[in-house]
C-alpha atoms as a PDB file:
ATOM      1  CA  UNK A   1       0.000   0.000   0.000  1.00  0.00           C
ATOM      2  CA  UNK A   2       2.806   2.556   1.059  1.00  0.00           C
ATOM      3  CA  UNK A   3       4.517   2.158  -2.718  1.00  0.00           C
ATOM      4  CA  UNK A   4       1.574   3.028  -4.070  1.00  0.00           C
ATOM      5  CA  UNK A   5       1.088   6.081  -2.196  1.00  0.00           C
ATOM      6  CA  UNK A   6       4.026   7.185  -3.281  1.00  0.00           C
ATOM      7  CA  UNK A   7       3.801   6.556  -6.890  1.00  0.00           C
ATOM      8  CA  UNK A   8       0.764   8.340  -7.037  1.00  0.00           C
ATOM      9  CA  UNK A   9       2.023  11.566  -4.948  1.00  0.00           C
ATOM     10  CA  UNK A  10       2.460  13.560  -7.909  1.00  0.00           C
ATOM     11  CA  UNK A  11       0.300  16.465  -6.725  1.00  0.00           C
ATOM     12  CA  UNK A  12       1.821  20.189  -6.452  1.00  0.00           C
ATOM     13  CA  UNK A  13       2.436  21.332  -2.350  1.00  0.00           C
ATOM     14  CA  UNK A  14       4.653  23.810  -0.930  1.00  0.00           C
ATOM     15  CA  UNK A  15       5.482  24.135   2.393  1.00  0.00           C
ATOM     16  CA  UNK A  16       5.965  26.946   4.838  1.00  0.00           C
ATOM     17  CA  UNK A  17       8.409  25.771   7.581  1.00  0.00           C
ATOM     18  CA  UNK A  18       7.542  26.797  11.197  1.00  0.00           C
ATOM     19  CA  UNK A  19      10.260  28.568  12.975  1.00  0.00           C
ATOM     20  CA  UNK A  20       9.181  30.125  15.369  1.00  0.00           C
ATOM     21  CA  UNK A  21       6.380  32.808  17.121  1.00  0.00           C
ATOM     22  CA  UNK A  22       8.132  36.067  17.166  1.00  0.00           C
ATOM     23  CA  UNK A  23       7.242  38.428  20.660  1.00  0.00           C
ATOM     24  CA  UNK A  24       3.933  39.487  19.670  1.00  0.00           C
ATOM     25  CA  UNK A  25       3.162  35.868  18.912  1.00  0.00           C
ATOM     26  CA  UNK A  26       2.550  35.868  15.528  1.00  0.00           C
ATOM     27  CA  UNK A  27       4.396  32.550  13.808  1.00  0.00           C
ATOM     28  CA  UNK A  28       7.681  33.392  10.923  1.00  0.00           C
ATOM     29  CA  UNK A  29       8.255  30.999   8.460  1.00  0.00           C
ATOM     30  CA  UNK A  30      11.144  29.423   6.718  1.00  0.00           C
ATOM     31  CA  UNK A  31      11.681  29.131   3.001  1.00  0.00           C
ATOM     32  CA  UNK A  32       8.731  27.802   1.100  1.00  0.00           C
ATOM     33  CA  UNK A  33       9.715  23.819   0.079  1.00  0.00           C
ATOM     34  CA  UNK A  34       8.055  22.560  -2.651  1.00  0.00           C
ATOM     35  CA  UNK A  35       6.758  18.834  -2.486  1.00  0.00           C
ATOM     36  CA  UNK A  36       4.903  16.436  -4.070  1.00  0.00           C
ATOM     37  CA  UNK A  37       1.691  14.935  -2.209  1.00  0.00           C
ATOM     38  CA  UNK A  38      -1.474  12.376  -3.302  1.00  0.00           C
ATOM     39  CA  UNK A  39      -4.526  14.111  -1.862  1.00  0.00           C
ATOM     40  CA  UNK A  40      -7.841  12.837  -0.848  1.00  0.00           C
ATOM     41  CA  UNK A  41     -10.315  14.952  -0.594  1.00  0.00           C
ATOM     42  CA  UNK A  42     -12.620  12.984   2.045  1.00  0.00           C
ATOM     43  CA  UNK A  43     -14.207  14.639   4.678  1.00  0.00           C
ATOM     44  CA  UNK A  44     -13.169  13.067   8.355  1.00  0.00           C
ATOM     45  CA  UNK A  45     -13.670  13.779  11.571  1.00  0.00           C
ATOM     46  CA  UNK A  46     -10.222  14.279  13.604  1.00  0.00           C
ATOM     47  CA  UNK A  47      -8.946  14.995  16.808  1.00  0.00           C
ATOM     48  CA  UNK A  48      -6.655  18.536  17.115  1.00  0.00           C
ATOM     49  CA  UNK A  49      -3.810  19.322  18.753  1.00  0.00           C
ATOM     50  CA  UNK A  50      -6.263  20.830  21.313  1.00  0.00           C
ATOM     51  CA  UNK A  51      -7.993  17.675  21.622  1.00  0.00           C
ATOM     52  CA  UNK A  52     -11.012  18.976  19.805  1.00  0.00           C
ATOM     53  CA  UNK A  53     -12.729  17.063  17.314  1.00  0.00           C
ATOM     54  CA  UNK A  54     -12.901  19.177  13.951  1.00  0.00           C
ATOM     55  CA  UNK A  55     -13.903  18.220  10.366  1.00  0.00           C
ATOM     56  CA  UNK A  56     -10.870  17.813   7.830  1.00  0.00           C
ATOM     57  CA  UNK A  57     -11.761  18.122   4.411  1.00  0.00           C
ATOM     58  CA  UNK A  58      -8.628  17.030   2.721  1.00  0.00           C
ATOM     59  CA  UNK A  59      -5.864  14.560   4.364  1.00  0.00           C
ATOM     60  CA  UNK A  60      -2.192  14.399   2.485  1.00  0.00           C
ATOM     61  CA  UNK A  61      -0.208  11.725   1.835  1.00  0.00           C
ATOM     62  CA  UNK A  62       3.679  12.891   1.983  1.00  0.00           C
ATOM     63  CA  UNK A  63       6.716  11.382   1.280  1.00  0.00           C
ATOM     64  CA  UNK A  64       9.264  12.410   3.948  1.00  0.00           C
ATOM     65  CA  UNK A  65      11.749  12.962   1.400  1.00  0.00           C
ATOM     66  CA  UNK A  66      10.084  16.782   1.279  1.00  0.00           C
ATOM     67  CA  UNK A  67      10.016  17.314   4.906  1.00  0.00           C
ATOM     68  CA  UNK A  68      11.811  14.971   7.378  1.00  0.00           C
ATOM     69  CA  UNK A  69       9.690  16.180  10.195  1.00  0.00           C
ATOM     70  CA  UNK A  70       6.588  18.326  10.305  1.00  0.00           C
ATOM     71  CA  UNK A  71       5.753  20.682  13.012  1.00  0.00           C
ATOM     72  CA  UNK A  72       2.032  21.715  13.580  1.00  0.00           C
ATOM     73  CA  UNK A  73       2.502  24.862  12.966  1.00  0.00           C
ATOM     74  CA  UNK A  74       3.808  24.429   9.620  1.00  0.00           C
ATOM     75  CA  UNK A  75       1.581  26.028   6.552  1.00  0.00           C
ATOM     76  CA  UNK A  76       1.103  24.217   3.751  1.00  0.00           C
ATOM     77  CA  UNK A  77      -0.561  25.693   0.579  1.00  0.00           C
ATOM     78  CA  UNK A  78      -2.342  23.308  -1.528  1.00  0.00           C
ATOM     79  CA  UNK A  79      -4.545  24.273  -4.636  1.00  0.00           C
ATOM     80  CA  UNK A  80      -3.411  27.833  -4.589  1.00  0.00           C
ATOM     81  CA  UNK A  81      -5.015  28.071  -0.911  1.00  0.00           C
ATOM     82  CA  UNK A  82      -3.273  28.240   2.370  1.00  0.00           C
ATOM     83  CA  UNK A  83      -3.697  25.881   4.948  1.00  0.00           C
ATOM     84  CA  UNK A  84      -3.286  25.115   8.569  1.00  0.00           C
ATOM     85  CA  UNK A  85      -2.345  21.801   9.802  1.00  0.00           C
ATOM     86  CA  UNK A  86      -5.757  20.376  11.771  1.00  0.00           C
ATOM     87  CA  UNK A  87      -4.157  17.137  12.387  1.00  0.00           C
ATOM     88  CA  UNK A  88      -1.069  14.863  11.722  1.00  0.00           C
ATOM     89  CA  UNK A  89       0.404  11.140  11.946  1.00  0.00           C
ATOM     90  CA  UNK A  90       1.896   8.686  10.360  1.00  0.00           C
ATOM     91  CA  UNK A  91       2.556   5.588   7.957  1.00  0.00           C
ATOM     92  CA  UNK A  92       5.774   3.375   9.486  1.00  0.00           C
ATOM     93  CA  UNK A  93       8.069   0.869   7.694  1.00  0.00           C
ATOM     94  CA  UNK A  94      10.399  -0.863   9.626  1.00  0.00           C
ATOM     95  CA  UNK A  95      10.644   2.396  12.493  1.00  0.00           C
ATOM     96  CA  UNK A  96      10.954   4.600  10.201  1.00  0.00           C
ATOM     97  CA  UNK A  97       8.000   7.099   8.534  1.00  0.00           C
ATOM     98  CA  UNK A  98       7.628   5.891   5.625  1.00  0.00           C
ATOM     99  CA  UNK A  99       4.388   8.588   4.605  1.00  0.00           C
ATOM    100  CA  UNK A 100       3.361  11.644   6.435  1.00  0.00           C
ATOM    101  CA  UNK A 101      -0.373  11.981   6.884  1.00  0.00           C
ATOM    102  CA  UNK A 102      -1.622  15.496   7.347  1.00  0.00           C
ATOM    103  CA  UNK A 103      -5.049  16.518   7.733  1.00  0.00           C
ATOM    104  CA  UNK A 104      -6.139  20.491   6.514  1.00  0.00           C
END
């Protein structure tokens, strides 16, 4: 299942690397990394970093080659629209991530 997520994450991303909240709180970015993703545009309920449970409308399948590790508070724009991370997880092969799984 995994190799096929892969071969079909062919999808245009970028991502905006979280850094860190500056002193009036507002988040700064890193430079903008552009990735590859399969989406699947399923609605789901999820649980947030808040431990709320919101509706995600789209959930991305990434290969970690793009991003080793992703933060929460990263931004990732996907179909010309900017999005916040609602939830993330992920696939494992052999203890390592094999495919990110981020909710928006």
């Amino acid at each position: 299942m995994f190799n096929s997520l892969k071969a079909w994450a062919n999808v245009p991303l970028e991502i905006r690397p979280f850094i860190k909240h500056d002193t009036a709180g507002d988040p700064e970015y890193g430079d903008l990394i552009e990735a590859l993703c399969y989406p699947e545009a399923k609605a789901r309920m999820v649980v947030d970093r808040d431990g709320r449970e919101v509706i995600s409308a789209i959930t991305l399948y990434i290969d970690p080659v793009w991003r080793a590790k992703f933060h929460i508070d990263d931004a990732l724009i996907f179909d010309d629209e900017e999005h916040t991370i609602k939830a993330k997880s992920a696939l494992y092969r052999n203890g390592e991530v094999d495919i990110w799984v981020v909710n928006i």
